[in-house]
Every structure is written in structure tokens, then in C-alpha cells.
PDB file of N, CA and C in Angstrom:
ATOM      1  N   UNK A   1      18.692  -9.272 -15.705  1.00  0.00           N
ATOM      2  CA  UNK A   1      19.306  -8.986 -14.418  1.00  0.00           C
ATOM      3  C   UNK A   1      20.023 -10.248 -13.937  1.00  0.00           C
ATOM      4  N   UNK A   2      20.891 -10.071 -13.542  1.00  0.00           N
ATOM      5  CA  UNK A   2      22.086 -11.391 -13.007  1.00  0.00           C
ATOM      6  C   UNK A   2      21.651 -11.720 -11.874  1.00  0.00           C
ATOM      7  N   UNK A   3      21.646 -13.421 -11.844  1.00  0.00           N
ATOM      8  CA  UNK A   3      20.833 -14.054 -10.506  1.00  0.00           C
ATOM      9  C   UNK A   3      21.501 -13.533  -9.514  1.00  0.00           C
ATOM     10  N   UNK A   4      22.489 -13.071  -9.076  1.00  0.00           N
ATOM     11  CA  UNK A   4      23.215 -12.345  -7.762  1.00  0.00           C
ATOM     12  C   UNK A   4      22.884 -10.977  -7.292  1.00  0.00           C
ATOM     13  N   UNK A   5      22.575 -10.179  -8.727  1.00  0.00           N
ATOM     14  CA  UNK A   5      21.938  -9.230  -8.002  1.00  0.00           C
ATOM     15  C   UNK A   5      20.000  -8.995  -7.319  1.00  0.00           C
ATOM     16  N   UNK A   6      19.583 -10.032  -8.127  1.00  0.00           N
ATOM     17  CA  UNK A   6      18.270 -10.711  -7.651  1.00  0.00           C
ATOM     18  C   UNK A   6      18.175 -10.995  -6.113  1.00  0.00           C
ATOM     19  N   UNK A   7      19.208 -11.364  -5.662  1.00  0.00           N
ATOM     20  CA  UNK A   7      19.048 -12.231  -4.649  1.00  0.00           C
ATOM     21  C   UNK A   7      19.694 -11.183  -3.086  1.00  0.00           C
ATOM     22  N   UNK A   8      20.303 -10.557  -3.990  1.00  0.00           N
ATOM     23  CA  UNK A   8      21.121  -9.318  -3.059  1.00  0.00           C
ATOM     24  C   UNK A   8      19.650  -8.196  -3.445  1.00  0.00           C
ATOM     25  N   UNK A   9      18.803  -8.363  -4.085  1.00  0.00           N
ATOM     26  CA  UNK A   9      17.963  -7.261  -3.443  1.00  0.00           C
ATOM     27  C   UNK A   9      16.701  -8.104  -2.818  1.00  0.00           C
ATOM     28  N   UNK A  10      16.557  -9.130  -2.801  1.00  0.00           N
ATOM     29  CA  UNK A  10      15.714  -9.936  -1.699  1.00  0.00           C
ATOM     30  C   UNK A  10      15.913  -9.949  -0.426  1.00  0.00           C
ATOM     31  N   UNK A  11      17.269 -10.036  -0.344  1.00  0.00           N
ATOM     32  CA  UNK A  11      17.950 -10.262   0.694  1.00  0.00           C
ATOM     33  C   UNK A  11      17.766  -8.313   1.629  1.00  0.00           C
ATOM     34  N   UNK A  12      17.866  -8.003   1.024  1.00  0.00           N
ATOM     35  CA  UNK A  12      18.163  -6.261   1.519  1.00  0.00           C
ATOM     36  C   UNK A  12      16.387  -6.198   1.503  1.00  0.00           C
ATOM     37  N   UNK A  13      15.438  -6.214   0.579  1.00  0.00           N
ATOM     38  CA  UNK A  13      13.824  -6.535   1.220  1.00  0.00           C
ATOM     39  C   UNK A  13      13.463  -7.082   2.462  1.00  0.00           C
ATOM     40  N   UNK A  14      14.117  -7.874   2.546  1.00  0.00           N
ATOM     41  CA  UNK A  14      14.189  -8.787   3.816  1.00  0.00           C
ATOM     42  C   UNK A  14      14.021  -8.797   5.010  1.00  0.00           C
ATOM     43  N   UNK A  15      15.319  -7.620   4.639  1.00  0.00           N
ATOM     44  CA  UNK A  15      16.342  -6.937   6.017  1.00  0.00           C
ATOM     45  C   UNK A  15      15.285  -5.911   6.176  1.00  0.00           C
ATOM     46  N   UNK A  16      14.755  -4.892   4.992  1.00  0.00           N
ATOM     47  CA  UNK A  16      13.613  -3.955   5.561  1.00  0.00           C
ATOM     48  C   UNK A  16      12.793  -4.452   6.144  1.00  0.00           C
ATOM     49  N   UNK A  17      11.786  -5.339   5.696  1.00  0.00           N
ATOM     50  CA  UNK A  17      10.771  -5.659   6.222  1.00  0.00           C
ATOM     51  C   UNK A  17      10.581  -6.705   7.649  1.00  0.00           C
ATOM     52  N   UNK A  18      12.181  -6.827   8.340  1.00  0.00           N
ATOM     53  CA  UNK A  18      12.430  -7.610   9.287  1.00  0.00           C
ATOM     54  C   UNK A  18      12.898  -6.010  10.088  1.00  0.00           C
ATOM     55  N   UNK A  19      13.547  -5.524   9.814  1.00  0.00           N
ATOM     56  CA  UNK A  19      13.580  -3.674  10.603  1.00  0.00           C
ATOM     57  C   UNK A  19      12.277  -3.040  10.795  1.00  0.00           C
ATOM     58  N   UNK A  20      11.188  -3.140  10.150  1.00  0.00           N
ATOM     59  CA  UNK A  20      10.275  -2.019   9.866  1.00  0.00           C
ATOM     60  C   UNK A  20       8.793  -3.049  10.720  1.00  0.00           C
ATOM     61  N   UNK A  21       9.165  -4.133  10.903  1.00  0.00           N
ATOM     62  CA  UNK A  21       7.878  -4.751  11.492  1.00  0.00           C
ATOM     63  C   UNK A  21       7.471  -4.683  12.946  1.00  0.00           C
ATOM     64  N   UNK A  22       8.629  -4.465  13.666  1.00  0.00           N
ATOM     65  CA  UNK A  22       8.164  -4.213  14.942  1.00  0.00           C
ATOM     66  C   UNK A  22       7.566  -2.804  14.827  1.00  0.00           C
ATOM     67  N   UNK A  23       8.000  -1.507  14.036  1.00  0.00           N
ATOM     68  CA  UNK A  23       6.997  -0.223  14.216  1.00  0.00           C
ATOM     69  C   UNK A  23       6.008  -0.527  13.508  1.00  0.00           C
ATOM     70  N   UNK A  24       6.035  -1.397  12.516  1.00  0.00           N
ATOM     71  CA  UNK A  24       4.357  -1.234  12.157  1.00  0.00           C
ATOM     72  C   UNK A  24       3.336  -1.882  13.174  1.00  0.00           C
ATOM     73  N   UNK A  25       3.671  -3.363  13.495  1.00  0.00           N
ATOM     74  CA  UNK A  25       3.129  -3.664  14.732  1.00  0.00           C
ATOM     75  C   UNK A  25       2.540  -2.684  15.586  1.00  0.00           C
ATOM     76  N   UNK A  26       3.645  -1.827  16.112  1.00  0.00           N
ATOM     77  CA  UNK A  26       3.415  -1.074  17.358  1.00  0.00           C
ATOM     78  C   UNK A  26       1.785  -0.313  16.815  1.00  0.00           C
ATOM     79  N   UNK A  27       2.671   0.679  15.948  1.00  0.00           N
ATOM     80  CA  UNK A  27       1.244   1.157  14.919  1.00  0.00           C
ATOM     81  C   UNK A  27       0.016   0.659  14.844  1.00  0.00           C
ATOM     82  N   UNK A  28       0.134  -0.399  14.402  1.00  0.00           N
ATOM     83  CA  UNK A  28      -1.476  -1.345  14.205  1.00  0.00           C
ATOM     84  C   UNK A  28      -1.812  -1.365  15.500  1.00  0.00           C
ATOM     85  N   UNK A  29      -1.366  -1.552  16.663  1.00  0.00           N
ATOM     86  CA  UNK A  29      -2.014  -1.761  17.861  1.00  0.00           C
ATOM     87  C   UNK A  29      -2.527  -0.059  18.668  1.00  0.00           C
ATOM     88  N   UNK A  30      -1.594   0.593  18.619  1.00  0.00           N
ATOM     89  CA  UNK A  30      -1.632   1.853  19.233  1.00  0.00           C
ATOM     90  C   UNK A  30      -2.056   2.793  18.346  1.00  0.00           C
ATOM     91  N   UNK A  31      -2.149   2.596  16.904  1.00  0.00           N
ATOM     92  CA  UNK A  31      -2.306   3.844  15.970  1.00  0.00           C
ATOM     93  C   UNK A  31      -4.081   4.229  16.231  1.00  0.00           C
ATOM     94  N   UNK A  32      -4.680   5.127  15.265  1.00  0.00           N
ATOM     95  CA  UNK A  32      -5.876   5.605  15.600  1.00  0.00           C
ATOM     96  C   UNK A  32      -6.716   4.359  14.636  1.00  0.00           C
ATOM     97  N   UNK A  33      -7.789   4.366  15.059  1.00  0.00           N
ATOM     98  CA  UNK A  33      -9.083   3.435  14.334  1.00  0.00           C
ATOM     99  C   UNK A  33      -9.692   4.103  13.260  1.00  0.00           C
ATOM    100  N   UNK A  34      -9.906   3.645  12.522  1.00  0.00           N
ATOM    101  CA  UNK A  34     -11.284   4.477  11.958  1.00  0.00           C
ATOM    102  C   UNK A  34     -12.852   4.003  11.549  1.00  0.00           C
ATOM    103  N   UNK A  35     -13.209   4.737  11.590  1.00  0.00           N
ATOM    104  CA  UNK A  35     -15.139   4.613  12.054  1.00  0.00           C
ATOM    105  C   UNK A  35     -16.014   4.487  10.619  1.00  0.00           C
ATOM    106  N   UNK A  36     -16.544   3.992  10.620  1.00  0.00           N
ATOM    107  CA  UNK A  36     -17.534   3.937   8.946  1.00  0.00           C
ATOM    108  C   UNK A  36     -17.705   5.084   8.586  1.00  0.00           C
ATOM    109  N   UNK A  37     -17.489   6.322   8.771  1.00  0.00           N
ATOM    110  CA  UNK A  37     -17.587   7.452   7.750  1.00  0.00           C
ATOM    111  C   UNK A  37     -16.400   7.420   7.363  1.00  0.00           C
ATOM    112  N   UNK A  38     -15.136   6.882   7.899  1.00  0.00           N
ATOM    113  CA  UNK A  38     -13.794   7.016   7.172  1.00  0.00           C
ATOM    114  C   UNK A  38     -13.523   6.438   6.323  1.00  0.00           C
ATOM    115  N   UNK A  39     -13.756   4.796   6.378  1.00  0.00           N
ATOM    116  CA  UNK A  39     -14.256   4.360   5.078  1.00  0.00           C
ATOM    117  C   UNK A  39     -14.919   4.539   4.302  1.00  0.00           C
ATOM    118  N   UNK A  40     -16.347   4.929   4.229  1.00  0.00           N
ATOM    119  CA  UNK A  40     -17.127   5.437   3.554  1.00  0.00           C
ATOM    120  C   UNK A  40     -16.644   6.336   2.705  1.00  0.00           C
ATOM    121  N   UNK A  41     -15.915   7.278   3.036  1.00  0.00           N
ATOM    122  CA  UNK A  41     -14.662   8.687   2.299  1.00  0.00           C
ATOM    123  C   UNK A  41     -14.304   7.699   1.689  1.00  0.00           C
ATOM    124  N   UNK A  42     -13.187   6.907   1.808  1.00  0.00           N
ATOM    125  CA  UNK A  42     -12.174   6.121   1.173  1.00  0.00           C
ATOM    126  C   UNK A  42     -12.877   5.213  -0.195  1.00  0.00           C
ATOM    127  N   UNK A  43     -14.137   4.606   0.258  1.00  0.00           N
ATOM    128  CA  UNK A  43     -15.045   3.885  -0.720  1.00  0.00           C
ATOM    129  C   UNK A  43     -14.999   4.840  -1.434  1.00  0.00           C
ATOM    130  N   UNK A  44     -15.174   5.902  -1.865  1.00  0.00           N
ATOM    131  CA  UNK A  44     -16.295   7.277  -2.151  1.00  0.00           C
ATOM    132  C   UNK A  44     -14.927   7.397  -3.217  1.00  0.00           C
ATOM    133  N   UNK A  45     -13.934   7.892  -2.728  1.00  0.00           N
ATOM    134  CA  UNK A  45     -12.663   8.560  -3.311  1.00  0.00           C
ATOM    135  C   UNK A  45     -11.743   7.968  -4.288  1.00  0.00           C
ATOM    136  N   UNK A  46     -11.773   6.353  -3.562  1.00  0.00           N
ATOM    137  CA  UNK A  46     -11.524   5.084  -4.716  1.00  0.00           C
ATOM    138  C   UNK A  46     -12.117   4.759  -5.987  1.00  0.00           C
ATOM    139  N   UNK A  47     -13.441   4.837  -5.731  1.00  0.00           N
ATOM    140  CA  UNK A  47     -14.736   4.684  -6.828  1.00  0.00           C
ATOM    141  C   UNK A  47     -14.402   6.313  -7.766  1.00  0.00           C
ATOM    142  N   UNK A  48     -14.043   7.162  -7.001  1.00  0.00           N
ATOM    143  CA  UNK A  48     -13.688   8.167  -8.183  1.00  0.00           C
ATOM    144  C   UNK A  48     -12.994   8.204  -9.135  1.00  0.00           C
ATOM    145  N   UNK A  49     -11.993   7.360  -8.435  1.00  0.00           N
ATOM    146  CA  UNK A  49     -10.429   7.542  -9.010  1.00  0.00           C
ATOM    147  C   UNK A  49     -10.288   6.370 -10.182  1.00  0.00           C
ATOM    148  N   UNK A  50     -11.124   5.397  -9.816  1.00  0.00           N
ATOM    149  CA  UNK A  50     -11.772   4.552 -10.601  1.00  0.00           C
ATOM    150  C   UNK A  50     -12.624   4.235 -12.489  1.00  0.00           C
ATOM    151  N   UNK A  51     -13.706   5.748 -12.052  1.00  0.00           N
ATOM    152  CA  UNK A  51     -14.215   6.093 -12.756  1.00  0.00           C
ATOM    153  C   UNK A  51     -13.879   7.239 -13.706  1.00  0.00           C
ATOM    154  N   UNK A  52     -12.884   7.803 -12.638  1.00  0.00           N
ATOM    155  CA  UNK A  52     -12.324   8.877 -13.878  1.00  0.00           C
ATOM    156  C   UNK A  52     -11.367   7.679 -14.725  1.00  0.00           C
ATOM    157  N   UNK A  53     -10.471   7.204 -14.284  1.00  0.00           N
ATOM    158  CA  UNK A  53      -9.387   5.731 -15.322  1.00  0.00           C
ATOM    159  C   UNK A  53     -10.072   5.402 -15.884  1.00  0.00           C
ATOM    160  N   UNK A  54     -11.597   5.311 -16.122  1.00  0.00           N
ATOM    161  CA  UNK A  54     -12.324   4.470 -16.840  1.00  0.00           C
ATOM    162  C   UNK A  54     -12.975   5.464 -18.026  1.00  0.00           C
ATOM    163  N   UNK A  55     -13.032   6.345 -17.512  1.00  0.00           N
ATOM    164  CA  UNK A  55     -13.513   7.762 -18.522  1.00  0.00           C
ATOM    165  C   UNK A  55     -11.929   7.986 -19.480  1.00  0.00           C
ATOM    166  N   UNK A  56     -10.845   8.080 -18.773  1.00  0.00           N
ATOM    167  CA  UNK A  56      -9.541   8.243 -19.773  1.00  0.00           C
ATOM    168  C   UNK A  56      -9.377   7.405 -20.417  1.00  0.00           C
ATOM    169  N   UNK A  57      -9.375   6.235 -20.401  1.00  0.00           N
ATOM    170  CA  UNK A  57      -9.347   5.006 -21.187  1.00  0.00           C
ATOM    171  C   UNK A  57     -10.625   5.563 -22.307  1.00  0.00           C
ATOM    172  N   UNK A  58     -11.632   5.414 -22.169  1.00  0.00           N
ATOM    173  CA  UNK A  58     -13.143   5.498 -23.160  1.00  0.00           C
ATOM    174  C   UNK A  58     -12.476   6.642 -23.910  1.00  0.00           C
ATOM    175  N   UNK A  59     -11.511   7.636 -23.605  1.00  0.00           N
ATOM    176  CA  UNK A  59     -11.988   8.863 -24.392  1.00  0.00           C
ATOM    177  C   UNK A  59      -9.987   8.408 -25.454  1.00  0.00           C
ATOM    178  N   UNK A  60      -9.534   7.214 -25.239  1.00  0.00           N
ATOM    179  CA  UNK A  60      -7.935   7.140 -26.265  1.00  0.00           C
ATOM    180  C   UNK A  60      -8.273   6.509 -27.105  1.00  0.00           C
TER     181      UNK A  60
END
């Protein structure tokens, strides 16, 4: 990839993540919380997703 177009998509990353930070902000402050059973799901669902990748791998 040619150092110019490298730098022209940093540059345009940039620009998103300098557009998109004041709504996430807002978000993080005003959005909803969640409570230890929501994590708990999320632990639960990760560790699945986990163990099945680990079962597909064992079985190639």
C-alpha cells in the first residue's frame, strides 16, 4: 500500500473518531448501566463462544 494512501486513511480515522466522540461521550454518561446479572450473561456467553472455538479447533 503507498505511504499516501496510509496516511489519507488515518487521517479520515481521525476525522471519525473526532465526529463520533462527543455522541459516545454523551452515551457513556446518559446511556443505561448494567447490574451484575448483565455481566454475568455476558461472562456466561463469552466463555461459550470460547469453548465452542476451542472444541472447532480440537476436532481440524
Amino acid at each position: 500500500m503507498e505511504m499516501g494512501l496510509k496516511i489519507g486513511l488515518a487521517l479520515m480515522m481521525l476525522f471519525f473518531v473526532w465526529r463520533l466522540w462527543p455522541a459516545a461521550k454523551h452515551q457513556l454518561k446518559h446511556g443505561p448501566k448494567g447490574d451484575s446479572n448483565d455481566w454475568m450473561t455476558y461472562a456466561m456467553l463469552m466463555g461459550g463462544v470460547v469453548v465452542f472455538v476451542l472444541i472447532l479447533m480440537k476436532l481440524v
